[in-house]
Protein backbone atom coordinates (compact mmCIF):
# COMPACT_ATOMS: atom_id res chain seq x y z
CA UNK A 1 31.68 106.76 98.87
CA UNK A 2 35.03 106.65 99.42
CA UNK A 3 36.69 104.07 102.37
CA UNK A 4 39.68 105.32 104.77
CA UNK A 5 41.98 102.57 103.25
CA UNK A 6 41.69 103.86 99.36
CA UNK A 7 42.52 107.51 100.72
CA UNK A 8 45.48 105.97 102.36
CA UNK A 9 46.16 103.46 99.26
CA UNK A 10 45.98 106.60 96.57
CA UNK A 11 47.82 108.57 99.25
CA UNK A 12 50.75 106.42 99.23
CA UNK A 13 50.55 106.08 95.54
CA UNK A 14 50.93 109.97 94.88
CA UNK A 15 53.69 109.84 97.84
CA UNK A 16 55.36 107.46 96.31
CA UNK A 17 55.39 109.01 92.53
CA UNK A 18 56.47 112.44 93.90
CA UNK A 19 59.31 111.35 96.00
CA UNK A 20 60.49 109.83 92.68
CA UNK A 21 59.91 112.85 90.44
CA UNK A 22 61.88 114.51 93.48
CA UNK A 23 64.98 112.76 93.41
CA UNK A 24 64.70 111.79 89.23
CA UNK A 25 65.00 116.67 89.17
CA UNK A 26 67.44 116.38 92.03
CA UNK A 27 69.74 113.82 89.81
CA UNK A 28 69.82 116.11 87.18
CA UNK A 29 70.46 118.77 88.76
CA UNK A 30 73.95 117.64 90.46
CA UNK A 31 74.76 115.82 87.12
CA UNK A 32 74.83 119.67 85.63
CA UNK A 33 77.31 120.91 88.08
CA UNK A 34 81.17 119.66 87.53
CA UNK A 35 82.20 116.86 89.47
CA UNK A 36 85.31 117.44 91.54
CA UNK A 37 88.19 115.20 90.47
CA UNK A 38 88.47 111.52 92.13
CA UNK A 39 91.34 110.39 94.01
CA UNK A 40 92.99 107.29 92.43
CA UNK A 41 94.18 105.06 94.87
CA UNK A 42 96.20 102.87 92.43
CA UNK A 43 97.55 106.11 90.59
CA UNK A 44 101.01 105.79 89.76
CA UNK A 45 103.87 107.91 91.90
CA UNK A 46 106.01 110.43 90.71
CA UNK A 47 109.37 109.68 88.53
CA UNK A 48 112.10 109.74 91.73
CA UNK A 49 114.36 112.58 91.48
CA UNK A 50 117.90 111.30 90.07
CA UNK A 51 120.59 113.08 92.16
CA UNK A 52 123.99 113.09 90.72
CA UNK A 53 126.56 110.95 92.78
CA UNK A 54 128.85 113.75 94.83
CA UNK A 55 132.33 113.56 93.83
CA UNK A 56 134.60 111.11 95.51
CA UNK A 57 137.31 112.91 97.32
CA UNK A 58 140.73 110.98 98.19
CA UNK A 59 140.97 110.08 101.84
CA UNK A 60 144.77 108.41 101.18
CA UNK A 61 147.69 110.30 102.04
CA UNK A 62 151.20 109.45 99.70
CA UNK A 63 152.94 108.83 103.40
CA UNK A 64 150.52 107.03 105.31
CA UNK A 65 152.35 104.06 106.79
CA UNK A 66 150.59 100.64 105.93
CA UNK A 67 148.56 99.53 109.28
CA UNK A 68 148.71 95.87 110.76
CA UNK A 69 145.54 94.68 111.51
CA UNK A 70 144.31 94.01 115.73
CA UNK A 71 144.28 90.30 116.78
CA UNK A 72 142.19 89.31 119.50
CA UNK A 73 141.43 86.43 121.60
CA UNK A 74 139.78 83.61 120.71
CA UNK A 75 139.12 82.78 124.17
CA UNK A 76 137.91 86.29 125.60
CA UNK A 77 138.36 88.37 122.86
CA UNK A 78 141.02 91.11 124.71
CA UNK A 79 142.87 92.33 121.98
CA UNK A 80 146.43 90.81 121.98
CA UNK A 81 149.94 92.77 121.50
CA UNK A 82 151.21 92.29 117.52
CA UNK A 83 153.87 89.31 118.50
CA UNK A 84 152.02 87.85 121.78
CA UNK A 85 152.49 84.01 122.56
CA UNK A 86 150.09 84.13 124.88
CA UNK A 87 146.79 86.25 125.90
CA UNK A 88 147.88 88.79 128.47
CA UNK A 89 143.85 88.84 129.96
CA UNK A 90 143.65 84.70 130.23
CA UNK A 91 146.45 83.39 129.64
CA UNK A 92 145.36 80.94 126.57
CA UNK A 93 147.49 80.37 123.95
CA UNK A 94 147.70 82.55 120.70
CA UNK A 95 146.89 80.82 117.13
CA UNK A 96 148.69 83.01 114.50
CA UNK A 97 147.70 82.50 111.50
């Protein structure tokens, strides 16, 4: 006669071989249909675009008058008059140089 535990031993047994005839028909199954393509992380990015340079217009007039640059203060940095001795804001004397 046959015990409780050999029913459950051959039932686990046949269990056991079916699940893996189960997945072994399921493999080949989804191996038959086309795989959809993979994203590559490390795929390499497009060429950039090249855009021509634009076309360099001239800004300079033929009778612009040549223009002296500002001075300032060294002590507080107001901006000083083109011939000033002296800062008209502090009163500290002007280093041309």
């Amino acid at each position: 006669m046959i015990s409780v535990f050999d029913l459950l031993v051959l039932l686990v047994v046949f269990g056991g071989v079916a699940a893996v005839a189960f997945a072994v028909i399921l493999n080949k199954e989804s191996s038959n249909k086309p795989q959809p393509p993979q994203s590559n992380p490390y795929q390499q990015m497009p060429p950039i675009q090249q855009v021509p340079p634009a076309q360099q217009v001239s800004t300079m007039v033929d009778d612009a008058q040549p223009v002296e640059p500002a001075h300032f203060c060294a002590q507080c940095g107001s901006m000083l008059e083109a011939n000033a001795s002296f800062c008209q804001n502090c009163g500290a004397p002007v280093n041309h140089r």
